[in-house]
Protein backbone atom coordinates (compact mmCIF):
# COMPACT_ATOMS: atom_id res chain seq x y z
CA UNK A 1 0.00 0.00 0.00
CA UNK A 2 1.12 3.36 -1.12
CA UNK A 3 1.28 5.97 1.81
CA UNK A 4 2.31 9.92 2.17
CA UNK A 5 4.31 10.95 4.87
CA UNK A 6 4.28 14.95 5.96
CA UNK A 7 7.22 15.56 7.85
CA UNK A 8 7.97 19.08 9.80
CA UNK A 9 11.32 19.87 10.79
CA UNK A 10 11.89 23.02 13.34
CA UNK A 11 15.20 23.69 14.95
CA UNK A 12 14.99 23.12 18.86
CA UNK A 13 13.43 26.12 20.74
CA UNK A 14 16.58 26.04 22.89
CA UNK A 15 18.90 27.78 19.78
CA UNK A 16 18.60 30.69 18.21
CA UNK A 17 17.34 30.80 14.60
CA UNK A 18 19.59 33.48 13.03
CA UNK A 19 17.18 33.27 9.85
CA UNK A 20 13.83 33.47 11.59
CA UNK A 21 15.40 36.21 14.16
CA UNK A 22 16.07 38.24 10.56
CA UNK A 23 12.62 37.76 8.97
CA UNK A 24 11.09 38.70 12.87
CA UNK A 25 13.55 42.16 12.43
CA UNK A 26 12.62 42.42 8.83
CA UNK A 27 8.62 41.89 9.80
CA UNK A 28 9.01 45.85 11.28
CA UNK A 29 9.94 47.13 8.32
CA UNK A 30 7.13 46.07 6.46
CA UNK A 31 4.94 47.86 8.93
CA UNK A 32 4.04 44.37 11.09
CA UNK A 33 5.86 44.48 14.22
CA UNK A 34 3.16 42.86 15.64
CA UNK A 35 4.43 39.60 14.42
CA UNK A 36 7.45 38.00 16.64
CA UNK A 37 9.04 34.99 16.97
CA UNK A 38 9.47 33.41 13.75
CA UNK A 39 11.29 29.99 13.40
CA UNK A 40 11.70 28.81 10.04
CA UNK A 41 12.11 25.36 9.27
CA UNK A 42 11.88 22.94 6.79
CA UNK A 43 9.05 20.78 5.30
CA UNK A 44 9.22 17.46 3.29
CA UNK A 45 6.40 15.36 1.67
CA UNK A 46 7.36 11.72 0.75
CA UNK A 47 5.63 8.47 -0.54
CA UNK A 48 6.08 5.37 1.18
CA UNK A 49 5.32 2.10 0.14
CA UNK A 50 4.44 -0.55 3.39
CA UNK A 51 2.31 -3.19 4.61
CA UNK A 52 1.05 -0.86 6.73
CA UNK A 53 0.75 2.55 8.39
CA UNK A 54 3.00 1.79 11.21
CA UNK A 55 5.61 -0.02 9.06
CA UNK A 56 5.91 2.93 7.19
CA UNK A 57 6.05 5.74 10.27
CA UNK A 58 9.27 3.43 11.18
CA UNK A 59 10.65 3.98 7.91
CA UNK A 60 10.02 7.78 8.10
CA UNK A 61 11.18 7.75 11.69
CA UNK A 62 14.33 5.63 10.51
CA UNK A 63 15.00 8.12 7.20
CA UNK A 64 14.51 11.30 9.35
CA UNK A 65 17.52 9.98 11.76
CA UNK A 66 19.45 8.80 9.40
CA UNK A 67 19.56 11.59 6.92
CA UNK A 68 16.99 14.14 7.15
CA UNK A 69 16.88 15.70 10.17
CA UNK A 70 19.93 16.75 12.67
CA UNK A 71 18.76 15.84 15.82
CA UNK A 72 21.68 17.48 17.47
CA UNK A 73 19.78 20.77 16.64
CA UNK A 74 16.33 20.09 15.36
CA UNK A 75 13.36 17.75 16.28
CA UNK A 76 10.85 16.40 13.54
CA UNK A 77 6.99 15.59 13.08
CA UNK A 78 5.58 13.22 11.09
CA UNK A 79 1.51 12.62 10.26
CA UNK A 80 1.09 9.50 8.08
CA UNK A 81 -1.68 9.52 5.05
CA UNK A 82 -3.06 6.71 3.02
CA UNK A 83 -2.21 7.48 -0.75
């Protein structure tokens, strides 16, 4: 069975974010200081093909260790979708 993985990858709320700290400053310029706090991340959609829907959340989990995400400095979600 085919299945589509959504994966959201944020750096860890402990370090700074020198790019979303720059969009946050830039946000005042543009005449919205009223928005703060912007973390910018990354987002990946993938297609999976398992036996199941847990099968294949291992081998998102196992491909977002391995490769995609650095877990020294970010943390990832994942929500699983039949294709």
């Amino acid at each position: 069975m085919k299945y589509r993985a959504e994966i959201d990858i944020m750096p860890l709320k402990a370090l700074l974010d020198p790019q979303g700290k720059a969009v946050t400053a830039s946000m005042k310029n543009l005449g919205l200081a009223e928005i703060q706090n912007i973390r910018i991340g990354k987002h990946i959609t993938l297609e999976i093909d398992a036996a199941s829907k847990e099968e294949a959340k291992k081998k998102v989990d196992a491909a977002c260790t391995k490769l995609l995400c650095n877990q020294i400095m970010e943390f990832y979600e994942v929500e699983i979708f039949e294709n």
